[in-house]
PDB file of N, CA and C in Angstrom:
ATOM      1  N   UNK A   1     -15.432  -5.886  13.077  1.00  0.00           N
ATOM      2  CA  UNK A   1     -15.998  -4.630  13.590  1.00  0.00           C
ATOM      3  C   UNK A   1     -16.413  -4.810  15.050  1.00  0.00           C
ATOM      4  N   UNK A   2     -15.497  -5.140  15.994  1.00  0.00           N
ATOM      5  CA  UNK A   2     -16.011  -5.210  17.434  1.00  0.00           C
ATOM      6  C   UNK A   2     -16.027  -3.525  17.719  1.00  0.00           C
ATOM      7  N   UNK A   3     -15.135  -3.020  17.712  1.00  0.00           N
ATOM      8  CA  UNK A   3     -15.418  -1.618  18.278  1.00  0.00           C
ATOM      9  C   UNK A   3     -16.646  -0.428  17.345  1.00  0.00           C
ATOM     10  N   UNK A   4     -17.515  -0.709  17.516  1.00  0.00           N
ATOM     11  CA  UNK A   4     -18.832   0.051  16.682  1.00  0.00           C
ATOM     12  C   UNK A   4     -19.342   1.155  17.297  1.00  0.00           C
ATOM     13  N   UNK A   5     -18.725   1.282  19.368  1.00  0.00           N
ATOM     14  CA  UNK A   5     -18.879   2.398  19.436  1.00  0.00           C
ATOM     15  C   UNK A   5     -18.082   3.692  19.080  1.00  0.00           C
ATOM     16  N   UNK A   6     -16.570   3.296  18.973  1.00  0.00           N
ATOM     17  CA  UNK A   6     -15.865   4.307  18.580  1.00  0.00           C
ATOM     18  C   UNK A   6     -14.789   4.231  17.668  1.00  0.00           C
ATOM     19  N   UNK A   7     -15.026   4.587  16.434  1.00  0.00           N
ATOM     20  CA  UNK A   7     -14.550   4.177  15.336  1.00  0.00           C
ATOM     21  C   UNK A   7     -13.152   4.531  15.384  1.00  0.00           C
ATOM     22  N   UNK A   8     -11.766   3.647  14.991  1.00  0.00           N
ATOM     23  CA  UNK A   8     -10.388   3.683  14.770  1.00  0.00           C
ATOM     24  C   UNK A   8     -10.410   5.047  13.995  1.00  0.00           C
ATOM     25  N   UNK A   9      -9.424   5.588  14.471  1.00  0.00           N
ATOM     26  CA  UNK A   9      -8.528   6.511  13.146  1.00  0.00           C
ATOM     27  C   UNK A   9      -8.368   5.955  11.755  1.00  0.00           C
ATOM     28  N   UNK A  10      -8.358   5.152  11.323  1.00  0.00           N
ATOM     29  CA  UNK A  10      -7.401   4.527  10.545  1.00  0.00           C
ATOM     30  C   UNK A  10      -9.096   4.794   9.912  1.00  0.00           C
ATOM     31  N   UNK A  11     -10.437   4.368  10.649  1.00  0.00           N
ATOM     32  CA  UNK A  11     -11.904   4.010   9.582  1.00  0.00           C
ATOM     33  C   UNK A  11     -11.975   5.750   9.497  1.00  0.00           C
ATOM     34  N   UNK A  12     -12.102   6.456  10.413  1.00  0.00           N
ATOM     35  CA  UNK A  12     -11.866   8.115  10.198  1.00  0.00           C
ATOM     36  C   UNK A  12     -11.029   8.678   9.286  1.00  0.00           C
ATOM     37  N   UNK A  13     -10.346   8.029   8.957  1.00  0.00           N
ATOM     38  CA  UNK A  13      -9.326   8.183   7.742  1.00  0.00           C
ATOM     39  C   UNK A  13      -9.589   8.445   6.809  1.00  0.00           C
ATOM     40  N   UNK A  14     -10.358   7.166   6.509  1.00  0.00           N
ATOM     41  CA  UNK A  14     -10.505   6.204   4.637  1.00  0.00           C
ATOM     42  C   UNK A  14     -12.024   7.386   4.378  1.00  0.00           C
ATOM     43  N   UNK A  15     -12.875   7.387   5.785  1.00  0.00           N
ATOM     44  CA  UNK A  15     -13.994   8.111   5.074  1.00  0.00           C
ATOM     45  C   UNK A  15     -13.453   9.531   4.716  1.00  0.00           C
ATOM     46  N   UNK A  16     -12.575  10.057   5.704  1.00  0.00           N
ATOM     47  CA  UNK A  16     -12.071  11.391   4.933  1.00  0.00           C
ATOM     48  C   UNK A  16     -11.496  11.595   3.376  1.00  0.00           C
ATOM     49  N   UNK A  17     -11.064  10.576   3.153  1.00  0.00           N
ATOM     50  CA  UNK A  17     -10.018  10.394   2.132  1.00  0.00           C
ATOM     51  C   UNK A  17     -11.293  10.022   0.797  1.00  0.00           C
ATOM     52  N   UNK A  18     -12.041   9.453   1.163  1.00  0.00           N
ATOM     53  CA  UNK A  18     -13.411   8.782   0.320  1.00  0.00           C
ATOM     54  C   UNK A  18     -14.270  10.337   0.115  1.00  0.00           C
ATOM     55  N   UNK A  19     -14.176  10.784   1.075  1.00  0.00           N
ATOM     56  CA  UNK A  19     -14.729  12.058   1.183  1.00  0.00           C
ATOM     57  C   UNK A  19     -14.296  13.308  -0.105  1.00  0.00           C
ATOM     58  N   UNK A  20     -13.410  13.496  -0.202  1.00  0.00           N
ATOM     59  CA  UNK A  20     -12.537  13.880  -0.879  1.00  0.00           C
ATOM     60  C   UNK A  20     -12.247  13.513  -1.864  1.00  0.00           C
ATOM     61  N   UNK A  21     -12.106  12.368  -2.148  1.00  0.00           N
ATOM     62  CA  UNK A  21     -12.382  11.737  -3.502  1.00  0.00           C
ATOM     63  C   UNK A  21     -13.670  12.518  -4.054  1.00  0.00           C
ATOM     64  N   UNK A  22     -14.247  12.301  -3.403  1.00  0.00           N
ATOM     65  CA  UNK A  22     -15.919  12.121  -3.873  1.00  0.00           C
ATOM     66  C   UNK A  22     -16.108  13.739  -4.490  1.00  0.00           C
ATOM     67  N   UNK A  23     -15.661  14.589  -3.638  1.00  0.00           N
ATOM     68  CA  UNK A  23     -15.373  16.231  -3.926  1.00  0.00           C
ATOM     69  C   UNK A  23     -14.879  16.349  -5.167  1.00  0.00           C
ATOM     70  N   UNK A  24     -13.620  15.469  -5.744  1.00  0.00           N
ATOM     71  CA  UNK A  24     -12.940  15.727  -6.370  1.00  0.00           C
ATOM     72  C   UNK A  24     -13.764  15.687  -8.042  1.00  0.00           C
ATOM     73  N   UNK A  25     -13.884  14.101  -7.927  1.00  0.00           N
ATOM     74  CA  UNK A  25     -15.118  13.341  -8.560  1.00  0.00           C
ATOM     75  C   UNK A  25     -16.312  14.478  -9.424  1.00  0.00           C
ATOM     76  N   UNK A  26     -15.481  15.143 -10.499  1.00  0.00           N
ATOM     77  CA  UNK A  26     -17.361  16.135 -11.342  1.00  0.00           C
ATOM     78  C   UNK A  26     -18.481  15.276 -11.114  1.00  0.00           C
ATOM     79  N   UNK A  27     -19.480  16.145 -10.646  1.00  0.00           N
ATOM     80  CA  UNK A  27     -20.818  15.557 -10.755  1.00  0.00           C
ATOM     81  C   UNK A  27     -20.908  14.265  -9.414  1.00  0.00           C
TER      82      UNK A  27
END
């Protein structure tokens, strides 16, 4: 994690995708 000020696409990604999961996820 050297770059901590501006996070990769790729980490913008996974939280979208985690994100969404999580939506999906009842309860």
């Amino acid at each position: 994690m050297t770059q901590s000020r501006r996070p990769s696409p790729l980490q913008r990604r996974v939280l979208i995708v985690l994100a969404a999961l999580d939506e999906k996820r009842p309860g």
